[in-house]
C-alpha atoms as a PDB file:
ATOM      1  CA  UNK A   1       0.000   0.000   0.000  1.00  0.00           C
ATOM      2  CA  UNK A   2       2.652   2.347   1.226  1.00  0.00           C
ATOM      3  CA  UNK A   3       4.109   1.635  -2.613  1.00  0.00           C
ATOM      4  CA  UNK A   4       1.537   2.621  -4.346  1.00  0.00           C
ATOM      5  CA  UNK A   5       1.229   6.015  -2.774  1.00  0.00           C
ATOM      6  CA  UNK A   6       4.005   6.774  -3.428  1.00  0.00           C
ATOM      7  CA  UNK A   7       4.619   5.501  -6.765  1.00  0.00           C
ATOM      8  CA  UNK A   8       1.415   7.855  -7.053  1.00  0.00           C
ATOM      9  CA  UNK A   9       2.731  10.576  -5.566  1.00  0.00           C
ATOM     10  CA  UNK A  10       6.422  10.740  -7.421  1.00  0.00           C
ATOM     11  CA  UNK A  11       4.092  10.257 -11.148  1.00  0.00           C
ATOM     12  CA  UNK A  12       2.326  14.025  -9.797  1.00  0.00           C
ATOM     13  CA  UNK A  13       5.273  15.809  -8.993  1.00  0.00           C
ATOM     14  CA  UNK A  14       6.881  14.498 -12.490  1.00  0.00           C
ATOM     15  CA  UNK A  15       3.746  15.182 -14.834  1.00  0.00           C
ATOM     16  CA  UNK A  16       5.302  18.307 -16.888  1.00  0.00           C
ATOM     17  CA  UNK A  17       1.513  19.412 -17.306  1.00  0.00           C
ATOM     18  CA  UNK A  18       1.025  20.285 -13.693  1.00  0.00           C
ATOM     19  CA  UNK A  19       4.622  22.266 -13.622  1.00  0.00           C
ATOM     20  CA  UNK A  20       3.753  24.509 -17.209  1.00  0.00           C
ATOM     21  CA  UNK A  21       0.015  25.592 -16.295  1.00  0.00           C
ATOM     22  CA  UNK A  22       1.270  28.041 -13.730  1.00  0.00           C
ATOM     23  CA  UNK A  23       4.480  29.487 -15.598  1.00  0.00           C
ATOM     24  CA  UNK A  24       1.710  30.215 -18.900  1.00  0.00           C
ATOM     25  CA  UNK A  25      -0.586  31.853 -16.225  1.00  0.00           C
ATOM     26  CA  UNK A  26       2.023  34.292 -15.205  1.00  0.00           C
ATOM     27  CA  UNK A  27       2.990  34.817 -18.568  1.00  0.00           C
ATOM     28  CA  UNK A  28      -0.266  35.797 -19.830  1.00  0.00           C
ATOM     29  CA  UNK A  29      -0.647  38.218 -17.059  1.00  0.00           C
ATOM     30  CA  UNK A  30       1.899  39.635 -17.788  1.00  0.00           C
ATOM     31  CA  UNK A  31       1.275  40.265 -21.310  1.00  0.00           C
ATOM     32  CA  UNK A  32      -2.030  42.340 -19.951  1.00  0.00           C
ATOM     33  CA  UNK A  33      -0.030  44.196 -17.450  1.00  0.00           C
ATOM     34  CA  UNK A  34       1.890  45.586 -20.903  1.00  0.00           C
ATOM     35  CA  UNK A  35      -0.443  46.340 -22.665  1.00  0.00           C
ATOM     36  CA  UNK A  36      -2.293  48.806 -19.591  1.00  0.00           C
ATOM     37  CA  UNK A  37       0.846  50.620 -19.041  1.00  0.00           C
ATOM     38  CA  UNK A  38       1.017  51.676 -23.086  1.00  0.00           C
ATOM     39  CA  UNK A  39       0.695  55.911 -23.480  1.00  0.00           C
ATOM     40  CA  UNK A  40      -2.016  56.582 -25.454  1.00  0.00           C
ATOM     41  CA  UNK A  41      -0.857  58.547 -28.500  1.00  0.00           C
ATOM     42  CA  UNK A  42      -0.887  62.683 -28.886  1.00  0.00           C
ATOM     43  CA  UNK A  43      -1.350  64.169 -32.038  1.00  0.00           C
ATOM     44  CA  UNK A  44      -0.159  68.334 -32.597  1.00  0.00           C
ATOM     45  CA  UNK A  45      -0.959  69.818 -36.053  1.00  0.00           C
ATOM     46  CA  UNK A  46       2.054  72.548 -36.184  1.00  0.00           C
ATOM     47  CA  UNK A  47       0.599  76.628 -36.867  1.00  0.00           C
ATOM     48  CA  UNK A  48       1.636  78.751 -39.219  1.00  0.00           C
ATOM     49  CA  UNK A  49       3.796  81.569 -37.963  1.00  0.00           C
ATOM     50  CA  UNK A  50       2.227  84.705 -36.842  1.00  0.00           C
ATOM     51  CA  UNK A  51       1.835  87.334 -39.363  1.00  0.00           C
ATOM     52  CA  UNK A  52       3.471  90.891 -39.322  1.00  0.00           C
ATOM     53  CA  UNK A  53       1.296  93.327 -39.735  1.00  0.00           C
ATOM     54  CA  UNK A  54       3.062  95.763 -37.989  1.00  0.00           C
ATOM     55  CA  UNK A  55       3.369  97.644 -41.289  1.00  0.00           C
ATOM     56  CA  UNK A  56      -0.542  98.110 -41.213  1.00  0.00           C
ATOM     57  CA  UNK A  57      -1.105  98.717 -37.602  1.00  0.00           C
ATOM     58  CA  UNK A  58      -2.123 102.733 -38.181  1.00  0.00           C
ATOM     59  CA  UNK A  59      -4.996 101.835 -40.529  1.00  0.00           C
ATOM     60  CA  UNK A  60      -6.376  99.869 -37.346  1.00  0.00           C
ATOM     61  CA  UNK A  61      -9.200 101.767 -36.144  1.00  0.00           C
ATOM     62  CA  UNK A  62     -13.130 103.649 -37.486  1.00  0.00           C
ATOM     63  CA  UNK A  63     -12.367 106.292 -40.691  1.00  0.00           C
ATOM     64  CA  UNK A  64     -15.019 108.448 -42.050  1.00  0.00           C
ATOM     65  CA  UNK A  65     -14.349 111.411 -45.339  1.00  0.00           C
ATOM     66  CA  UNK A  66     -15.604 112.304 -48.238  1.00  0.00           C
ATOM     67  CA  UNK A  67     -15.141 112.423 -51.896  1.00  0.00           C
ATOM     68  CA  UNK A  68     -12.562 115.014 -53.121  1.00  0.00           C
ATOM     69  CA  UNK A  69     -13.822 114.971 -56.584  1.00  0.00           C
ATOM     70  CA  UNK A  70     -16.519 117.654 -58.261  1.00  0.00           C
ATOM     71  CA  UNK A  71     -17.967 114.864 -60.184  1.00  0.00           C
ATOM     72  CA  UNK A  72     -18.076 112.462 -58.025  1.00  0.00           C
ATOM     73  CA  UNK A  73     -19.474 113.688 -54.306  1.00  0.00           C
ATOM     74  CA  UNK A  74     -19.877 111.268 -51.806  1.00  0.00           C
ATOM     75  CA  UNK A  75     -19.410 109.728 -48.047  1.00  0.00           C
ATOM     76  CA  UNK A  76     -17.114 107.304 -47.161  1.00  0.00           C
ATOM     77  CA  UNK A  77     -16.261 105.312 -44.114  1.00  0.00           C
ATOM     78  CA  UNK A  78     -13.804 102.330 -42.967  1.00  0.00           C
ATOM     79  CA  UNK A  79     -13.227 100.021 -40.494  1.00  0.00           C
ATOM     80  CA  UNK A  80     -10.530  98.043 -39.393  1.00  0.00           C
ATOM     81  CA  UNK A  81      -9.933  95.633 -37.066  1.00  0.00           C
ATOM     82  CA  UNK A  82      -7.229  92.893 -35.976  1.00  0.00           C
ATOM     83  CA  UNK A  83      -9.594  89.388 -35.444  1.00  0.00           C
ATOM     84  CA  UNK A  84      -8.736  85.522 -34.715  1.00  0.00           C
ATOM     85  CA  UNK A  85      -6.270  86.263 -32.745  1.00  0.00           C
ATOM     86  CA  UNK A  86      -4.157  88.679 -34.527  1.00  0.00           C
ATOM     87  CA  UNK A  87      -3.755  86.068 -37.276  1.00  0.00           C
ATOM     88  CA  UNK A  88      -6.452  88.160 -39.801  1.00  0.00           C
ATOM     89  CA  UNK A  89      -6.932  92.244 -40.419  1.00  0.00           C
ATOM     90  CA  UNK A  90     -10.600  93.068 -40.935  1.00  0.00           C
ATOM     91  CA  UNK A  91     -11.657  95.442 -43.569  1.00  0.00           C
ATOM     92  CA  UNK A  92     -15.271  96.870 -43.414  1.00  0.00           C
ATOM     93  CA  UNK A  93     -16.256  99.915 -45.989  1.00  0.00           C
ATOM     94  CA  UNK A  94     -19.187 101.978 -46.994  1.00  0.00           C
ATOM     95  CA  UNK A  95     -19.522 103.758 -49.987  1.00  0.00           C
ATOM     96  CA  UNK A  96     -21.979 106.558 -50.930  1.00  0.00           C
ATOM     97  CA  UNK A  97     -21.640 108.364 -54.182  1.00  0.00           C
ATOM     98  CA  UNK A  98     -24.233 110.988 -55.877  1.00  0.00           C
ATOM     99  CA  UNK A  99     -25.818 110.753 -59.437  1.00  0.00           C
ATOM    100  CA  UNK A 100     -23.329 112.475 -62.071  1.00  0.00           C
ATOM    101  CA  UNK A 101     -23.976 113.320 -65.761  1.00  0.00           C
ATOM    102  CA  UNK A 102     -22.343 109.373 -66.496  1.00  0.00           C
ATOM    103  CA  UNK A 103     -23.379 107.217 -63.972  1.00  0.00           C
ATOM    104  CA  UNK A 104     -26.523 107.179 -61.458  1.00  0.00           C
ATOM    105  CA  UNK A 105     -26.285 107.277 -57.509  1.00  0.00           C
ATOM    106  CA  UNK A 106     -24.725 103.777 -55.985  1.00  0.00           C
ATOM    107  CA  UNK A 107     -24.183 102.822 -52.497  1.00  0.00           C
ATOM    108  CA  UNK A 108     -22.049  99.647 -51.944  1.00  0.00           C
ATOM    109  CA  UNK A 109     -20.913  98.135 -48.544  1.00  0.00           C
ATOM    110  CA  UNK A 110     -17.960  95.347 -48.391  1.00  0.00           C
ATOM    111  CA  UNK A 111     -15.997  93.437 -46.033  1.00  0.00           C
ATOM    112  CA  UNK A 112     -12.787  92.227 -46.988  1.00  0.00           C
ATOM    113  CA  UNK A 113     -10.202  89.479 -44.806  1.00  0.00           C
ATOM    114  CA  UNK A 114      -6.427  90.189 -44.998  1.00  0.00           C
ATOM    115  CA  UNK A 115      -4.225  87.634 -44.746  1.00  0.00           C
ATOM    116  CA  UNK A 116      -0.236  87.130 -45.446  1.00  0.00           C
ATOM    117  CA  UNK A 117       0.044  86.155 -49.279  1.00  0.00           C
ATOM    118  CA  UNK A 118       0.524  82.016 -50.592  1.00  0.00           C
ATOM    119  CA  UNK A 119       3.713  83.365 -52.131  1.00  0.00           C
ATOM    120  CA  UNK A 120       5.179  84.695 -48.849  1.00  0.00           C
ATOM    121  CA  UNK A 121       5.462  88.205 -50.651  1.00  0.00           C
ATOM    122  CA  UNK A 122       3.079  91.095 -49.210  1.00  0.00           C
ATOM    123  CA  UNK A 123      -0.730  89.880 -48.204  1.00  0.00           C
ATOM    124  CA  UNK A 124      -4.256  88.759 -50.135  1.00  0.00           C
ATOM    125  CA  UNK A 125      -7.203  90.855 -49.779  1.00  0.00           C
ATOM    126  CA  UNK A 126     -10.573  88.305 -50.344  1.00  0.00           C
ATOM    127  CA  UNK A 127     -13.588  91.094 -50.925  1.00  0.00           C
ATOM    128  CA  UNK A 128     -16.890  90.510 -50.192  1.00  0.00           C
ATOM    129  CA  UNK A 129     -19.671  93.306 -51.639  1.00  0.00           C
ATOM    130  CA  UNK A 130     -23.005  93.898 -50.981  1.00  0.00           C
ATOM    131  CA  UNK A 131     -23.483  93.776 -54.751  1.00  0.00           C
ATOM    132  CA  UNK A 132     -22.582  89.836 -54.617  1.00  0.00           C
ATOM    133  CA  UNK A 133     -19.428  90.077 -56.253  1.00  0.00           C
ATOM    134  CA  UNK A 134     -16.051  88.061 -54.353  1.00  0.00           C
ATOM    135  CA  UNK A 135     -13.031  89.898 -55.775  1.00  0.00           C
ATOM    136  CA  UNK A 136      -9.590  88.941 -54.797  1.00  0.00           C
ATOM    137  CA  UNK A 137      -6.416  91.647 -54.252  1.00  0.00           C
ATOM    138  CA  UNK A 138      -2.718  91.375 -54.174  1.00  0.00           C
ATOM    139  CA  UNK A 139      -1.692  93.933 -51.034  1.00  0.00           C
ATOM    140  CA  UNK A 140       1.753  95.973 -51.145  1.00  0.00           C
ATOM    141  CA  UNK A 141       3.449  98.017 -48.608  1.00  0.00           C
ATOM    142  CA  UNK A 142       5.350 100.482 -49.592  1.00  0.00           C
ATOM    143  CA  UNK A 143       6.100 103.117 -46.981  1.00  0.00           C
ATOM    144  CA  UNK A 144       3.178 104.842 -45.888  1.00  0.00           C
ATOM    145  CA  UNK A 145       1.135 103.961 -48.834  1.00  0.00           C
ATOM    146  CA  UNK A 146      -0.658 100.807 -49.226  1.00  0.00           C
ATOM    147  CA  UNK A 147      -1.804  99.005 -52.980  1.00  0.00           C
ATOM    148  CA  UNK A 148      -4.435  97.014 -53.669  1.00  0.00           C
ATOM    149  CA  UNK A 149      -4.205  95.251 -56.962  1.00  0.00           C
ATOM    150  CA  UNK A 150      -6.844  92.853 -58.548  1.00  0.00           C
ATOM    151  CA  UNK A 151      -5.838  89.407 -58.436  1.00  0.00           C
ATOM    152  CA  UNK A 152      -9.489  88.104 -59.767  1.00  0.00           C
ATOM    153  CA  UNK A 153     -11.290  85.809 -57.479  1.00  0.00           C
ATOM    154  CA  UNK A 154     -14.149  83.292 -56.863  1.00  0.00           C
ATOM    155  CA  UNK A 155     -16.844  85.908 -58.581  1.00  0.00           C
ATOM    156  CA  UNK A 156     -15.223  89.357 -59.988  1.00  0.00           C
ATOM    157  CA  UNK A 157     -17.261  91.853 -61.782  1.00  0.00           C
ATOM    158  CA  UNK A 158     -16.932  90.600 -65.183  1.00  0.00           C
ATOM    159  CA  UNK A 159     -14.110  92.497 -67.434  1.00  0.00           C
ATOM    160  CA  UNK A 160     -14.042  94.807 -64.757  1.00  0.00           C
ATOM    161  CA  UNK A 161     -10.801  95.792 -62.918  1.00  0.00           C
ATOM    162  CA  UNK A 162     -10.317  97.453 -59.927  1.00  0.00           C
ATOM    163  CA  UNK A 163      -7.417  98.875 -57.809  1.00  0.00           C
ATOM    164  CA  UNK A 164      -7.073 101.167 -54.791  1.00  0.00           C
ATOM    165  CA  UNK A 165      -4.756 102.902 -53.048  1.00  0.00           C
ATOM    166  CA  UNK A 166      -4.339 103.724 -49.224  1.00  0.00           C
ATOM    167  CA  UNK A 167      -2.317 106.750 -48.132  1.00  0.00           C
ATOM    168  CA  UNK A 168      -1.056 108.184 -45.051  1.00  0.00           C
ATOM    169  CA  UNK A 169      -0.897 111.726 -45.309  1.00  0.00           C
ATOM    170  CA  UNK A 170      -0.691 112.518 -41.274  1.00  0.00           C
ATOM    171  CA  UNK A 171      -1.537 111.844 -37.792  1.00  0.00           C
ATOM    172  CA  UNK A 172      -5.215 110.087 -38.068  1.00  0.00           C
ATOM    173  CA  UNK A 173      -5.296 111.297 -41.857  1.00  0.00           C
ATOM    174  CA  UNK A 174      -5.491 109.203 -45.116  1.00  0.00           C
ATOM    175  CA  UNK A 175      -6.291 109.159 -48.441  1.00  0.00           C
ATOM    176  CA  UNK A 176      -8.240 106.891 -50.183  1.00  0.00           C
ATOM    177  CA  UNK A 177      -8.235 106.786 -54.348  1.00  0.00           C
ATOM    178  CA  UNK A 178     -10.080 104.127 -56.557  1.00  0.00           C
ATOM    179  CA  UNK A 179      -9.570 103.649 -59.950  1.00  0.00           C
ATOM    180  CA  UNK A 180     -11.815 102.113 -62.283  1.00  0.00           C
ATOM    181  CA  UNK A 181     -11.229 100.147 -65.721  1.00  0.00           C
ATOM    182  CA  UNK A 182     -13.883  98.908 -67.923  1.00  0.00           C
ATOM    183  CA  UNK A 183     -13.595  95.287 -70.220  1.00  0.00           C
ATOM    184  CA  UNK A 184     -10.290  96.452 -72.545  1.00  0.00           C
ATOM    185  CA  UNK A 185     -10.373  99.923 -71.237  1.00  0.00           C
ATOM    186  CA  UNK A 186      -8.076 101.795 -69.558  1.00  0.00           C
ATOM    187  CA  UNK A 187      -8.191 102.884 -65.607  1.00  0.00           C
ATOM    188  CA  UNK A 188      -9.891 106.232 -64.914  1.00  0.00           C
ATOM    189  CA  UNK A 189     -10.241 107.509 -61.536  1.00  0.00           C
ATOM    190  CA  UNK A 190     -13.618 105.872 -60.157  1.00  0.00           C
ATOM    191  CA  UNK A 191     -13.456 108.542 -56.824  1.00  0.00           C
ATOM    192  CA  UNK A 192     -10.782 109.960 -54.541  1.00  0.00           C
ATOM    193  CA  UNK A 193     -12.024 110.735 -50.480  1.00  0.00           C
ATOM    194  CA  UNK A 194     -10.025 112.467 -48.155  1.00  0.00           C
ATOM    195  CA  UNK A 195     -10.411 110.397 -44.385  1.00  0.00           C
ATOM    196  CA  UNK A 196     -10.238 111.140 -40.375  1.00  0.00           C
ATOM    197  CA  UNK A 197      -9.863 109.006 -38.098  1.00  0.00           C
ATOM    198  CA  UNK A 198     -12.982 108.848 -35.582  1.00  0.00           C
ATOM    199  CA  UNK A 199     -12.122 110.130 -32.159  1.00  0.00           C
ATOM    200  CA  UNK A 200     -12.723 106.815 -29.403  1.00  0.00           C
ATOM    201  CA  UNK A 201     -16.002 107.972 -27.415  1.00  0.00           C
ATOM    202  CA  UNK A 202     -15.664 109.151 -24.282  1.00  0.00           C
ATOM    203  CA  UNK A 203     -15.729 106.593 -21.281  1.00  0.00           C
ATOM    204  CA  UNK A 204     -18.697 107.612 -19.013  1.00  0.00           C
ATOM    205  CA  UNK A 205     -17.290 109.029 -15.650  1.00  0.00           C
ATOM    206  CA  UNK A 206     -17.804 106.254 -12.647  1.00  0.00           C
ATOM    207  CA  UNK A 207     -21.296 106.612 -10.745  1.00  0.00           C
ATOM    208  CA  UNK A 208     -20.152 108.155  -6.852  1.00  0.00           C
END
């Protein structure tokens, strides 16, 4: 009797079964401890650099004028504004012109976004007008004068060019000069307007 338990005993300790199931138990649990302790992954899509629009920080602010021109009378006023976080220059302008002896009254309003230029070279002017038309300028610094030249766009007037020039004659002054060309025409001057810059309201006094 004695023999046969342990003849018993000595097959259980020698079954290789009965040593492996615990060594592939501690290996699997293992392999799940790994895989918790794995960083889930971070993505970053990289900016583009800040633009410089140092060069176009005086036109920031409310303008209102009028037309220079005898043919051509009129009320003008612009807005502009820094927006998105500095990234984007805000152009809003309304324009007012009487009848003439050509052309009958108009009033158009516009926003346009300013942004640096694809090319790296100067900025893009995208135009917006109350007439429906999306017209598209090239933007040029040069000095205290500032060009905007047609560049087309999503929905330009149709053989029509336009260009304009900004101006800094002084201390809150500008002037403002459009010029006009008709399909295979030359430019003409569409209107010039002589600008102020709006003095800031005054900031009520604090109640006592």
């Amino acid at each position: 009797m004695r023999s046969t338990l342990s003849l018993a005993r000595n097959r259980g300790a020698l079954d290789p079964r009965r040593r492996a199931l615990p060594v592939l138990l501690l290996l699997i649990a293992a392999g799940l401890g790994f895989g918790k302790e794995k960083p889930p992954g971070q993505y970053a899509i990289p900016l583009p650099p800040a633009p410089d629009f140092s060069g176009l920080e005086w036109l920031v602010g409310n303008w209102s004028g009028k037309t220079t021109d005898r043919s051509a009378s009129g009320a003008v006023r612009l807005s502009v504004t820094l927006d998105l976080d500095k990234r984007f220059l805000v152009l809003r302008g309304d324009l007012a012109l009487s009848a003439t002896k050509t052309a009958p009254a108009s009033q158009e309003s516009w926003l346009g976004i300013l942004s640096p230029h694809p090319s790296g070279q100067g900025f893009v002017l995208r135009m917006f007008s109350s007439t429906g038309f999306v017209s598209r300028y090239r933007v040029i610094l040069d000095g205290p004068e500032v060009r905007f030249d047609p560049e087309g766009g999503e929905q330009p007037p149709p053989g029509w060019l336009f260009r304009r020039v900004l101006l800094r004659t002084g201390p809150g002054e500008l002037t403002e000069t459009v010029q006009a060309a008709p399909p295979s025409r030359p430019f003409f001057s569409y209107y010039t307007a002589k600008l102020t810059r709006d003095s800031a309201p005054e900031k009520p006094a604090p109640a006592r």
